[in-house]
N, C-alpha and C. Protein backbone atom coordinates (compact mmCIF):
# COMPACT_ATOMS: atom_id res chain seq x y z
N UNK A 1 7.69 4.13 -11.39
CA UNK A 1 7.58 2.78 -11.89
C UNK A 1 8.72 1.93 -11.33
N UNK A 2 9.93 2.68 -10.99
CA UNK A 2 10.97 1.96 -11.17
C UNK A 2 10.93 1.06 -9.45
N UNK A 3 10.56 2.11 -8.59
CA UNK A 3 10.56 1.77 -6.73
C UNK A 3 8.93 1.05 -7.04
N UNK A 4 8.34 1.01 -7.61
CA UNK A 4 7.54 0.26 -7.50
C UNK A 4 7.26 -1.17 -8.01
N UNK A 5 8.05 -1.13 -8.80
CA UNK A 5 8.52 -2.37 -8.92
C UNK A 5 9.39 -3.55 -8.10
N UNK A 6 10.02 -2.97 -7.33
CA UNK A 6 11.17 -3.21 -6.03
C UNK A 6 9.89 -3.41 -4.95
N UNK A 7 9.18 -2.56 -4.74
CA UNK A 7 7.75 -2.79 -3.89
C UNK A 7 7.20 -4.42 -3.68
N UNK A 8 6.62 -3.92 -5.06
CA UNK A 8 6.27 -5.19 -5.09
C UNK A 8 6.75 -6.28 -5.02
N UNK A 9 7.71 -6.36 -5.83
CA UNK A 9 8.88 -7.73 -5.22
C UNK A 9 9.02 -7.64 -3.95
N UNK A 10 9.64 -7.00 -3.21
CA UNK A 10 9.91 -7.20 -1.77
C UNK A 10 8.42 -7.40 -0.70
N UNK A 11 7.36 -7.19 -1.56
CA UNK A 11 6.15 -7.10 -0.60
C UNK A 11 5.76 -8.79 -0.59
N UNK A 12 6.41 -9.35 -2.22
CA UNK A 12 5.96 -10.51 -2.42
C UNK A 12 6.74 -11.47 -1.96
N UNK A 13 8.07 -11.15 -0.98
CA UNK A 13 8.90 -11.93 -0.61
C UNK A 13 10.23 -12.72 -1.43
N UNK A 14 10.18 -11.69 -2.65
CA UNK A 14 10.85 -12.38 -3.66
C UNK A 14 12.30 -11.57 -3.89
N UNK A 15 13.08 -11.99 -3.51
CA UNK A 15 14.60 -11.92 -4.14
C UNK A 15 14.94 -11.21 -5.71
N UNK A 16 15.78 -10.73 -5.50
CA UNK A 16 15.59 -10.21 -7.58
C UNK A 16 15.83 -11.61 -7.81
N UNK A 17 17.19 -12.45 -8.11
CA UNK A 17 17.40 -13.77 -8.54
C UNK A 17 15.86 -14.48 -9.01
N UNK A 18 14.81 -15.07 -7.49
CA UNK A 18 13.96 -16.00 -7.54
C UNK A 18 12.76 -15.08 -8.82
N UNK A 19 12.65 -13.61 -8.83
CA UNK A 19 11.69 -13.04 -9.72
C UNK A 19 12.34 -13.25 -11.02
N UNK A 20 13.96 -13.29 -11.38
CA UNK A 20 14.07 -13.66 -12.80
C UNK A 20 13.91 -15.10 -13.33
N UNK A 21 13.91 -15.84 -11.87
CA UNK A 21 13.97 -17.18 -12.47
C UNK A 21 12.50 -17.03 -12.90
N UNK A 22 11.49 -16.45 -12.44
CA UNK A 22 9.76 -16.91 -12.32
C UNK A 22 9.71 -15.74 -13.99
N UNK A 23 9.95 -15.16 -14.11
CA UNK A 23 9.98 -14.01 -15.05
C UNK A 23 10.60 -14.30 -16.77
N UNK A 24 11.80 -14.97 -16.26
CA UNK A 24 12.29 -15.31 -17.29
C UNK A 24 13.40 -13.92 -18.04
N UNK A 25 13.57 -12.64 -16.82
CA UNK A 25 14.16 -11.39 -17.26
C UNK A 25 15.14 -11.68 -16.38
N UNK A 26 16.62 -11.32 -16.94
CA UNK A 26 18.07 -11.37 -16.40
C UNK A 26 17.79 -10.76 -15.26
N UNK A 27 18.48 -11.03 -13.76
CA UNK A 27 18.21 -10.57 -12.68
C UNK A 27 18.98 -9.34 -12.75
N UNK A 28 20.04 -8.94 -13.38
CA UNK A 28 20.87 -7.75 -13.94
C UNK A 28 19.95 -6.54 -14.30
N UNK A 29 18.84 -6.80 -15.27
CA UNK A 29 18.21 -5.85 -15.64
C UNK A 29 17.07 -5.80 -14.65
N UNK A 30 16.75 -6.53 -13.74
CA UNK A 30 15.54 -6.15 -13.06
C UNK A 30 16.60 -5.13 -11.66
N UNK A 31 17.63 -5.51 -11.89
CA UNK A 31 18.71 -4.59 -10.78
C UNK A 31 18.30 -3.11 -11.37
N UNK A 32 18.99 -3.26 -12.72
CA UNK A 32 18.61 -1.94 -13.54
C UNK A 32 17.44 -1.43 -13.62
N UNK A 33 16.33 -2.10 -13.56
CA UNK A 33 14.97 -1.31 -13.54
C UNK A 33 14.83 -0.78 -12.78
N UNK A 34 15.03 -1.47 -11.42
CA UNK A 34 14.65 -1.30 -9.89
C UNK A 34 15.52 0.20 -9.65
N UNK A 35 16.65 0.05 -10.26
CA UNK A 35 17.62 1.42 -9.68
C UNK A 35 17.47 2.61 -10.93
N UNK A 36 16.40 2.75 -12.17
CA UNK A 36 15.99 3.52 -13.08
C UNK A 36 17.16 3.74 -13.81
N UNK A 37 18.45 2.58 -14.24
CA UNK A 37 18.99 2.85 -14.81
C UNK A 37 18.44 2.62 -16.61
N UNK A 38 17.50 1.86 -16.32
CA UNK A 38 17.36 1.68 -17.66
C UNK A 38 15.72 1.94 -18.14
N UNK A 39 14.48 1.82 -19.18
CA UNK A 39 13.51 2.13 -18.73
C UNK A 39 13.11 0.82 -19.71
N UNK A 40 12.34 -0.57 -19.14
CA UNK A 40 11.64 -1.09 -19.53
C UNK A 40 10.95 -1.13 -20.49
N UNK A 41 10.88 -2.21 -21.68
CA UNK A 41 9.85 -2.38 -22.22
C UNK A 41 8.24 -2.83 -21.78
N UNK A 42 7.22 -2.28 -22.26
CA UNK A 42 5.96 -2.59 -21.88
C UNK A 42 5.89 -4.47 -21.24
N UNK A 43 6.69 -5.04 -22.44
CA UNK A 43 6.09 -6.35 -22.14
C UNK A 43 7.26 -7.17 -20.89
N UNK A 44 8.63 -6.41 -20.75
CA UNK A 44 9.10 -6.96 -19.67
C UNK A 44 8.38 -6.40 -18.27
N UNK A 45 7.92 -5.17 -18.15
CA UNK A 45 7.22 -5.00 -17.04
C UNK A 45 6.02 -5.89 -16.66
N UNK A 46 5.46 -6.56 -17.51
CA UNK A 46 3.96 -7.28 -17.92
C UNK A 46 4.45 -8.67 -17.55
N UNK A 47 5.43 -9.78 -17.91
CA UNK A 47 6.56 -10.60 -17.67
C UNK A 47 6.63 -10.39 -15.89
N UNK A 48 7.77 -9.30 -15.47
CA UNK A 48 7.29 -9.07 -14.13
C UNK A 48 6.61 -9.26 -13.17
N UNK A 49 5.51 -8.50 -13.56
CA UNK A 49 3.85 -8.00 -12.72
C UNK A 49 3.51 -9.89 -12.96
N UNK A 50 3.48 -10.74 -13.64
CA UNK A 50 2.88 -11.61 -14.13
C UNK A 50 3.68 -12.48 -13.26
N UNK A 51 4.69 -12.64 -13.30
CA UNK A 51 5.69 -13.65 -12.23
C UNK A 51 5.37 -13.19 -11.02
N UNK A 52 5.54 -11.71 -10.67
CA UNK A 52 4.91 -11.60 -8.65
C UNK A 52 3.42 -12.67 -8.62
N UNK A 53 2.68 -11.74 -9.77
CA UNK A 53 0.84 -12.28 -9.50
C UNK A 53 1.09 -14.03 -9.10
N UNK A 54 1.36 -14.35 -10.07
CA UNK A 54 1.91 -16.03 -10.02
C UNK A 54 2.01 -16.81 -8.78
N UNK A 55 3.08 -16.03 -8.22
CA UNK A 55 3.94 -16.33 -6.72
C UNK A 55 3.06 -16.00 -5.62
N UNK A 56 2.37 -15.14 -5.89
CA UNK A 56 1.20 -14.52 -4.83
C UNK A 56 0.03 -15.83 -4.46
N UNK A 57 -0.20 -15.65 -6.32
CA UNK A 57 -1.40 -17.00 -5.92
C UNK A 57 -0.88 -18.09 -5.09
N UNK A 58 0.01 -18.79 -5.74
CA UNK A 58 0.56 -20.12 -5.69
C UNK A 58 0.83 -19.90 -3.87
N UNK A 59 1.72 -19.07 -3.52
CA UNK A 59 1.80 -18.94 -2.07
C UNK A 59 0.00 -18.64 -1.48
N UNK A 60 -1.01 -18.17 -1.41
CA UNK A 60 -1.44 -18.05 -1.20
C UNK A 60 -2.77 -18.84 -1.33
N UNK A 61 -2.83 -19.68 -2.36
CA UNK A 61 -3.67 -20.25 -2.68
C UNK A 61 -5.05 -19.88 -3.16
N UNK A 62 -5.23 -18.55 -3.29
CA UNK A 62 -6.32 -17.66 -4.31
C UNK A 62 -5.54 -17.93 -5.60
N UNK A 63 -6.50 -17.32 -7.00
CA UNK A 63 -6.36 -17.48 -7.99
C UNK A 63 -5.85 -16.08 -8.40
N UNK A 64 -5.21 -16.33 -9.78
CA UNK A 64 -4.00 -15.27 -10.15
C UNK A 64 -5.04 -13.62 -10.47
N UNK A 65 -6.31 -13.62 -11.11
CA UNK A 65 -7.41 -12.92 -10.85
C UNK A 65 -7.23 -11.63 -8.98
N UNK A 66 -7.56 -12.97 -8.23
CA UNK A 66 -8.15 -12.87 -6.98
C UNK A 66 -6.64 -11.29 -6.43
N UNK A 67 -5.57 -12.41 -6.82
CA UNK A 67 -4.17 -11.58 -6.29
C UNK A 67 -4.14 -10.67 -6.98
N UNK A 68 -4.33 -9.82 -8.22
CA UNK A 68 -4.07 -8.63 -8.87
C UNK A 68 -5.37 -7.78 -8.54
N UNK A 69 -6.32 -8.61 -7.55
CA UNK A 69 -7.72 -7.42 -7.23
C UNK A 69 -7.21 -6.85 -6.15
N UNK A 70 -6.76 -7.55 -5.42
CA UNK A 70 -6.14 -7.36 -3.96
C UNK A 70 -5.07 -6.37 -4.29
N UNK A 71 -3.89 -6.83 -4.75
CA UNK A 71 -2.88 -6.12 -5.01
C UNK A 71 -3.20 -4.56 -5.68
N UNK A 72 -3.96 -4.68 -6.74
CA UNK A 72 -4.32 -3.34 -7.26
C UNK A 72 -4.81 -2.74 -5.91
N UNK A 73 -5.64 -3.44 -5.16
CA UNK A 73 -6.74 -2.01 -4.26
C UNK A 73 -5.89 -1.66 -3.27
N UNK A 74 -4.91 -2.38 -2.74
CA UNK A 74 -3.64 -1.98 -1.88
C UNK A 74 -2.59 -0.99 -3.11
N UNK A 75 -2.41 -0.68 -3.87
CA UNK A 75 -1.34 -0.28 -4.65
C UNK A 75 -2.05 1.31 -4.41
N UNK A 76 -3.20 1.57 -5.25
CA UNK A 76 -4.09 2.31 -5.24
C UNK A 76 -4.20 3.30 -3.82
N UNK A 77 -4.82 2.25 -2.81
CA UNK A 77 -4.89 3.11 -1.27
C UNK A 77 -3.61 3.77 -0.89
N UNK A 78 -2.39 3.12 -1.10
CA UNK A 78 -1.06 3.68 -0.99
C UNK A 78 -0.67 4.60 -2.13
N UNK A 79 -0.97 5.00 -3.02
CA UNK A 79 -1.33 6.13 -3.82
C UNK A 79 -1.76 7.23 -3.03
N UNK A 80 -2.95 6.48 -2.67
CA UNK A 80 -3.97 8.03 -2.05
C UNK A 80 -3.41 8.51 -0.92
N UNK A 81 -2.94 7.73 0.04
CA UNK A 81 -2.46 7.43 1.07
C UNK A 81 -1.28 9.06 1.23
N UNK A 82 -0.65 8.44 -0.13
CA UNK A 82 0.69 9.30 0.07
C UNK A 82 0.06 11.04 -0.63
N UNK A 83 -0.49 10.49 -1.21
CA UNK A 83 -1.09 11.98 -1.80
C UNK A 83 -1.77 13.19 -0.53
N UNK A 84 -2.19 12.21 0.25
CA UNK A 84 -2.92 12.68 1.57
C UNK A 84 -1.66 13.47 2.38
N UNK A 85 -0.99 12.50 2.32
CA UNK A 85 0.05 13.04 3.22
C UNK A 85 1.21 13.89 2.81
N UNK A 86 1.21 14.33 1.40
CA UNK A 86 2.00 15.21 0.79
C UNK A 86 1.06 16.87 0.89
N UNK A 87 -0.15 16.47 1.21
CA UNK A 87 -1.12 17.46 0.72
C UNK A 87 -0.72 18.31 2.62
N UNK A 88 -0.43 17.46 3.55
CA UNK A 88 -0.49 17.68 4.87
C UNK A 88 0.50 18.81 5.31
């Protein structure tokens, strides 16, 4: 959870700073999430996921929907992806 969270931020072009400003979570603790020092509540991870989706659309101009279909089926293939290649 914790590198995947860092994932996604960095996939979305986002800075820790610019994700707490969009998030509304101290950029301190998203340091701490990112490095598993600490373990998230459900709804700051949700906060999170909800500020990338946001930034995705808005940069992108699909709807916040459109970006978490996309994003899930890429998250997913890189799942399998790695499973494939652990299995190798």
């Amino acid at each position: 959870m914790h590198s995947e969270l860092r994932d996604l931020r960095i996939q979305a072009g986002l800075s820790q700073p610019a994700l707490a400003r969009l998030s509304g979570v101290r950029q301190a603790a998203i340091s701490e999430i990112e490095r598993g020092l600490i373990d998230p509540r459900l709804s700051t991870m949700n906060r999170l996921k909800n500020a990338i989706d946001q930034h995705l659309a808005r940069a992108s101009g699909a709807s916040v929907s459109a970006v978490c279909e996309v994003r899930d089926a890429g998250f997913f293939q890189e799942k399998a992806d790695a499973s494939v290649r652990r299995l190798k």
